[in-house]
Protein backbone atom coordinates (compact mmCIF):
# COMPACT_ATOMS: atom_id res chain seq x y z
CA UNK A 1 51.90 102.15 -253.87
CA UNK A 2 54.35 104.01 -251.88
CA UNK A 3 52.24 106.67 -250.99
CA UNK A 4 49.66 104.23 -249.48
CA UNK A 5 52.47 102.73 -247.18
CA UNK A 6 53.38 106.54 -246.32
CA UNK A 7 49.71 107.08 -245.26
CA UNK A 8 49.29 103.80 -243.30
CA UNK A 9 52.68 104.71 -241.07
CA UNK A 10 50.84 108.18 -241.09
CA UNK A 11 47.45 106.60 -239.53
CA UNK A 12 49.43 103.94 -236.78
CA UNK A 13 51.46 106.77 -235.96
CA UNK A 14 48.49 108.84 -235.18
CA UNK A 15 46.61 106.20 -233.09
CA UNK A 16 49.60 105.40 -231.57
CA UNK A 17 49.85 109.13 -230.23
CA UNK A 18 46.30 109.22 -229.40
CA UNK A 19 46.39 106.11 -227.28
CA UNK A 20 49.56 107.20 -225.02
CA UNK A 21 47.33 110.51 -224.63
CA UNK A 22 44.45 108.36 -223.43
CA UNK A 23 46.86 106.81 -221.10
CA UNK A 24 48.54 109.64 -220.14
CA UNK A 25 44.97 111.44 -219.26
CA UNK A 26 43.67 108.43 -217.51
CA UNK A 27 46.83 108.37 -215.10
CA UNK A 28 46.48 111.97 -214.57
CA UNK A 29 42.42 111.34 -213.89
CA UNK A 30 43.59 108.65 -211.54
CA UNK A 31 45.97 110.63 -209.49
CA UNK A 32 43.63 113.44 -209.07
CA UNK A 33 40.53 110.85 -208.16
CA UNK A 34 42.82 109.55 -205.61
CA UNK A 35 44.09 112.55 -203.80
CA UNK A 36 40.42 114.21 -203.45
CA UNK A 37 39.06 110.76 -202.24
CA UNK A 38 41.77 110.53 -199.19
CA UNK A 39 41.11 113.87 -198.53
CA UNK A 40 37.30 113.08 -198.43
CA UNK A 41 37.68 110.05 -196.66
CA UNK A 42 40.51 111.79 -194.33
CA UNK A 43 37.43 114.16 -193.56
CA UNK A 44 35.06 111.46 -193.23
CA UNK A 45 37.49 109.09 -190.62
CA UNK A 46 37.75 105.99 -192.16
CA UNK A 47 41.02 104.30 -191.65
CA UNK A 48 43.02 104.84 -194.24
CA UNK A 49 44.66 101.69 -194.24
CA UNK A 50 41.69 99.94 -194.75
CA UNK A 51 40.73 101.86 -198.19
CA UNK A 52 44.08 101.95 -199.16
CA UNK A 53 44.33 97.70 -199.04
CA UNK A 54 40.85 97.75 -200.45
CA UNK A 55 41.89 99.82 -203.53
CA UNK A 56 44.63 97.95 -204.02
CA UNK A 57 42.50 94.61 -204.36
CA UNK A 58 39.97 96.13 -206.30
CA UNK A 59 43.05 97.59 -208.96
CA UNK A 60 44.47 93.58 -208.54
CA UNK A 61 41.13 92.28 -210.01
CA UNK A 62 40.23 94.64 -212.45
CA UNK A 63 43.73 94.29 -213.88
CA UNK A 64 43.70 90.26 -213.75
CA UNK A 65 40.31 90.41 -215.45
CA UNK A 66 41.59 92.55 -218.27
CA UNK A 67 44.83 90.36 -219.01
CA UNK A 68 42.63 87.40 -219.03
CA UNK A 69 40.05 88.70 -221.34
CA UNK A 70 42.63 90.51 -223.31
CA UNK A 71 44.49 86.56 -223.47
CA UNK A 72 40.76 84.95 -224.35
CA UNK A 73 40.23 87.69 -227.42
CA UNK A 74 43.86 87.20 -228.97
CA UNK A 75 43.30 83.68 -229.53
């Protein structure tokens, strides 16, 4: 019996680690994705004001629509 609570700490402690590294990847994938596309669209000569507010809306809804969905599966 004690070994089976040793293994399940084992197993959450492993997803645990593998879901910060998802994170962790996905900011890093971000940050890269963002610094080629202002140099592209630095190239290009849009304003960069305007893609800059229109990224940040488009982060704004996307993260809105994942709380509420997240919120509508908990319950």
């Amino acid at each position: 019996m004690r070994t089976l609570g040793k293994r399940e700490a084992t197993r959450d402690r492993e997803s645990l680690n593998r879901r910060l590294t998802d994170w962790w990847a996905y900011l890093l994938l971000g940050g890269v994705g963002l610094i080629l596309g202002t140099f592209i669209i630095d190239l290009v000569g849009i304003d960069l004001h305007v893609v800059l507010s229109g990224a940040i809306l488009a982060v704004l809804t996307v993260w809105i629509f994942w709380l509420l969905r997240r919120a509508r599966k908990s319950k």
